[in-house]
N, C-alpha and C. Protein backbone atom coordinates (compact mmCIF):
# COMPACT_ATOMS: atom_id res chain seq x y z
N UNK A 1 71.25 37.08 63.28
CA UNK A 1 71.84 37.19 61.98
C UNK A 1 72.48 38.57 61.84
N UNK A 2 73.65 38.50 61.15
CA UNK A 2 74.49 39.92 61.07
C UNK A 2 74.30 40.16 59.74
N UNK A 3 74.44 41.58 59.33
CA UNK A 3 74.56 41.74 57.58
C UNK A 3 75.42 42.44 57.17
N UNK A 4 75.84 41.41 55.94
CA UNK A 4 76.92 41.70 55.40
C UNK A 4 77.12 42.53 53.61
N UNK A 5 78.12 42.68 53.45
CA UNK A 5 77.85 43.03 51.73
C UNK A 5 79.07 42.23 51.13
N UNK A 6 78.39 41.81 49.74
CA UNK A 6 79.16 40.70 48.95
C UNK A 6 79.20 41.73 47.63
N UNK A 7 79.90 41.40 46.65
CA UNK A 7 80.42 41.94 45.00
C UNK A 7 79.97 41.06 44.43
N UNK A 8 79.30 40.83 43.48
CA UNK A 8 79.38 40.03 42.60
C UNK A 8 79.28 40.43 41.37
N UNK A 9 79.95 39.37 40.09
CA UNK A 9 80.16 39.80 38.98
C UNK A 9 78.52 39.89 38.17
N UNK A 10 78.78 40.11 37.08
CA UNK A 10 77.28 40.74 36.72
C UNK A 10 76.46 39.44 36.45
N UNK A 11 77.23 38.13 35.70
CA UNK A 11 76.78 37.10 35.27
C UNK A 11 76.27 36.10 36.91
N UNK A 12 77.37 36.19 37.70
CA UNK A 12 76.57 36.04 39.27
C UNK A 12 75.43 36.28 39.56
N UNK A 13 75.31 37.90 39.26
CA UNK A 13 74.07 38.49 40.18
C UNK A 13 72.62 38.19 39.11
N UNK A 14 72.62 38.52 37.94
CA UNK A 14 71.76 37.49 36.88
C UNK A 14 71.27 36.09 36.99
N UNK A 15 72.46 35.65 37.86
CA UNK A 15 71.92 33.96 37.86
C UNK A 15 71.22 33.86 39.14
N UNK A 16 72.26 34.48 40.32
CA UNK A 16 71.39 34.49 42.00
C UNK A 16 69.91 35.04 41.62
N UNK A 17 69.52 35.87 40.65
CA UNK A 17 68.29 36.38 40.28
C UNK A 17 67.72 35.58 39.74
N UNK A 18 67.39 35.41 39.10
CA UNK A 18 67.06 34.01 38.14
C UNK A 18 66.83 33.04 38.99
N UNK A 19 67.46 32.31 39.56
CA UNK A 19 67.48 31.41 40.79
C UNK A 19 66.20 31.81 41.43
N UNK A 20 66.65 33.01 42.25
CA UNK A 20 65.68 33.16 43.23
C UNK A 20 64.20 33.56 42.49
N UNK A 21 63.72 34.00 41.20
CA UNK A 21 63.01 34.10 40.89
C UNK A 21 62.34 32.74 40.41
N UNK A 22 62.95 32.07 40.18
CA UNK A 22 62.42 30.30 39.44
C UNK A 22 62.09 29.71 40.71
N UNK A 23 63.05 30.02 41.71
CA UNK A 23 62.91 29.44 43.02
C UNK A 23 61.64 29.37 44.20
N UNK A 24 61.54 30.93 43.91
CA UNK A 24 60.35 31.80 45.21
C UNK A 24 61.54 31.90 46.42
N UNK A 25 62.36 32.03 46.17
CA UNK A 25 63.25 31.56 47.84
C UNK A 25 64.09 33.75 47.41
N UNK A 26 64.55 34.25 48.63
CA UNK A 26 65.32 35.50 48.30
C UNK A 26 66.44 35.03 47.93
N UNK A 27 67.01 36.06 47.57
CA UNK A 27 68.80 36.07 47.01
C UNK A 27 69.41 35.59 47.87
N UNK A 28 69.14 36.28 49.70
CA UNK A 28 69.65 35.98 50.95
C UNK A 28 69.56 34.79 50.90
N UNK A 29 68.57 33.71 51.09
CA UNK A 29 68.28 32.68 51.53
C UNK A 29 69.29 31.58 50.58
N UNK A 30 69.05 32.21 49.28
CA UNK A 30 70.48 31.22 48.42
C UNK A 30 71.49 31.11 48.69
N UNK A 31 72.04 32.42 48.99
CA UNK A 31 73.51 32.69 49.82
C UNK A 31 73.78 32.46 50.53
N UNK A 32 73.18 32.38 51.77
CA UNK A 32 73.02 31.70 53.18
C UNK A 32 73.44 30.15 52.94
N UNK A 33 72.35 29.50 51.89
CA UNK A 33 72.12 28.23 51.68
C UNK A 33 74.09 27.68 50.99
N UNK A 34 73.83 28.12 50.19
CA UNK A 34 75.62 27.97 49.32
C UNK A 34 76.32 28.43 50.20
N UNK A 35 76.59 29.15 50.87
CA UNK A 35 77.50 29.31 52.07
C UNK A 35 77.84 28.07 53.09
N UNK A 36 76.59 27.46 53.60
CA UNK A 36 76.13 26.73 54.75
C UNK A 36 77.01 25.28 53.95
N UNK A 37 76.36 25.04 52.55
CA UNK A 37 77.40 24.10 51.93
C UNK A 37 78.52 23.71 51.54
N UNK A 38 78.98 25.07 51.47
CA UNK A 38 80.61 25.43 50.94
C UNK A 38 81.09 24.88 52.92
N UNK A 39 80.73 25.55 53.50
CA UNK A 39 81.27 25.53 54.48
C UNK A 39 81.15 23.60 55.19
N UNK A 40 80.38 23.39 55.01
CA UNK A 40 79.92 21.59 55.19
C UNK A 40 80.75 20.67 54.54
N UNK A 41 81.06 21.34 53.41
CA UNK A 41 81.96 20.94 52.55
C UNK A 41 83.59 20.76 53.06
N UNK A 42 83.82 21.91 53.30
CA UNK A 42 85.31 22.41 53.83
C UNK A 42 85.70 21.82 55.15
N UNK A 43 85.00 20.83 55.65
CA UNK A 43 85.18 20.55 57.20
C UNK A 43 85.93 18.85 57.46
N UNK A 44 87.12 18.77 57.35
CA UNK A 44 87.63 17.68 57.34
C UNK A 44 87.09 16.43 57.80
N UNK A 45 86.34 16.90 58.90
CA UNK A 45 85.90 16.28 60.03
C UNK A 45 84.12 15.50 59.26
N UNK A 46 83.48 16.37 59.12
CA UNK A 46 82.37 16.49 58.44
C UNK A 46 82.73 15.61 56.84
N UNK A 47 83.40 15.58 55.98
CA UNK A 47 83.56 14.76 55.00
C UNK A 47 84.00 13.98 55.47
N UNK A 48 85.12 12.85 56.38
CA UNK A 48 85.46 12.11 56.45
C UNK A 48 84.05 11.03 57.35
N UNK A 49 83.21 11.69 57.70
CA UNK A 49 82.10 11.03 58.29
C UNK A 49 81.02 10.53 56.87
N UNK A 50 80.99 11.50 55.82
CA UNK A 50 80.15 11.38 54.45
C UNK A 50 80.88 10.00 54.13
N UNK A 51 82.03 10.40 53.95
CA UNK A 51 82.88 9.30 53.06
C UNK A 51 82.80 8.18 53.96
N UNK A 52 82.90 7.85 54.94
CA UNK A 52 82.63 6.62 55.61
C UNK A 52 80.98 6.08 55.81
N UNK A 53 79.87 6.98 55.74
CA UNK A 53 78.57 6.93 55.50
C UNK A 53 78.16 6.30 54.72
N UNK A 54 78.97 6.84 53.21
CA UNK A 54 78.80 6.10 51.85
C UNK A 54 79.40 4.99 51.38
N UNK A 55 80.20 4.08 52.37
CA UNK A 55 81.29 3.04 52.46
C UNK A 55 80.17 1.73 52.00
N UNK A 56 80.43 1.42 50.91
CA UNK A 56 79.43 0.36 50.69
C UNK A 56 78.02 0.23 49.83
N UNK A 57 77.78 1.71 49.56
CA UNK A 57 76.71 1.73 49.04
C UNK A 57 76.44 0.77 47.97
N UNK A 58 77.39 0.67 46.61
CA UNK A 58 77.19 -0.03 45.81
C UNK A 58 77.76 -1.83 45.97
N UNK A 59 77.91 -2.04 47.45
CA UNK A 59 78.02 -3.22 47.68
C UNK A 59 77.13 -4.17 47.04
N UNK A 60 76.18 -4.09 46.83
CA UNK A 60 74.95 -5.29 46.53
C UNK A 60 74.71 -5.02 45.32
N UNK A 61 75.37 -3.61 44.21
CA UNK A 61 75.11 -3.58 42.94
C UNK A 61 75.20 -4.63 41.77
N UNK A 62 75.25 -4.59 40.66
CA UNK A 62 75.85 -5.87 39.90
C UNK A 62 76.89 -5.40 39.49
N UNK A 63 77.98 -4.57 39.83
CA UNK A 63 79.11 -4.45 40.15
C UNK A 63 79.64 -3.29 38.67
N UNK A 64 80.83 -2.98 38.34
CA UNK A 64 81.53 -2.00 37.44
C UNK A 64 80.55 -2.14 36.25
N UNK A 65 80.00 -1.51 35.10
CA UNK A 65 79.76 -1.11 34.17
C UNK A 65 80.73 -1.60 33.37
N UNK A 66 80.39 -2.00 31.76
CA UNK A 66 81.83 -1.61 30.97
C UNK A 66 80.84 -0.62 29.93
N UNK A 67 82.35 -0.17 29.16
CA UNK A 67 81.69 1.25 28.94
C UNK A 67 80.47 1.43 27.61
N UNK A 68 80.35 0.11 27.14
CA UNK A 68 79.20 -0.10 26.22
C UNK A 68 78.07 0.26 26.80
N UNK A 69 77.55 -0.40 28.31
CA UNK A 69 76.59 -0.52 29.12
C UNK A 69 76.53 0.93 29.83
N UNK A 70 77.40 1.60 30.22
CA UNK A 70 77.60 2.51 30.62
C UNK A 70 76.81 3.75 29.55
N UNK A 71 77.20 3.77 28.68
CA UNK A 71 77.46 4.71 27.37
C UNK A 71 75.61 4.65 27.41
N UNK A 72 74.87 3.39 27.35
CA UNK A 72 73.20 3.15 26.99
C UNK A 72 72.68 3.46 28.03
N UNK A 73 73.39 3.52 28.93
CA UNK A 73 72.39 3.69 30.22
C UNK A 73 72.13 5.34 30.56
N UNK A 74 73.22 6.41 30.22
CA UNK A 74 73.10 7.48 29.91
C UNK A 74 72.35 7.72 28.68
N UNK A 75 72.15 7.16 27.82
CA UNK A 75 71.56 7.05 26.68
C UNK A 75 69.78 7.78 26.87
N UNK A 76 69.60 6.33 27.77
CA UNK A 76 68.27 6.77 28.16
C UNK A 76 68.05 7.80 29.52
N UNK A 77 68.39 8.57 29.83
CA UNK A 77 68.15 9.54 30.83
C UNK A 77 68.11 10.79 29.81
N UNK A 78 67.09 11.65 30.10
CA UNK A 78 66.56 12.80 28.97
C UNK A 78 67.17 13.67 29.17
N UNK A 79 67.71 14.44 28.93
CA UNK A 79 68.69 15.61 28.68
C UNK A 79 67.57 16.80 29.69
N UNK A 80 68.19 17.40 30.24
CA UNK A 80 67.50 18.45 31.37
C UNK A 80 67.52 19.63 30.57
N UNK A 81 65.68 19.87 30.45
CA UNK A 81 65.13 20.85 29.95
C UNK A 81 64.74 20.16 28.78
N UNK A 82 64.29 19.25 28.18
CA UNK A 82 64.12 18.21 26.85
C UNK A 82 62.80 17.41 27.37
């Protein structure tokens, strides 16, 4: 592992704190982690394998929502932190 130095804005470094304090995990290990994803992310190669992975999932569902059903079904899922 090499080390590096990053800037971050103040509301950044508050939250990477926060994080890592709610977490138990270091600041490093978040950064590392969001890095490793950003970068997983960015890989043409690597998403076009996700997107073909996920080809089908909702095959066997009972198919589109309309937005009445839609609207109740969020309804009941509890608001995070509630």
């Amino acid at each position: 592992m090499q080390r590096t130095q990053i800037y971050l804005s103040e509301p950044e470094r508050q939250g990477l704190l926060a994080l890592a304090q709610r977490s138990g995990r270091s600041q490093s290990a978040l950064i590392r982690e969001a890095i490793d994803r950003f970068l997983d992310n960015n890989q043409p190669q690597e998403r076009l394998a996700r997107l073909r992975a996920g080809r089908g999932l909702w095959a066997a569902g009972p198919g589109p929502l309309d937005g009445l059903t839609l609207r109740q079904e969020l309804d009941r899922i509890p608001p995070e932190g509630g």
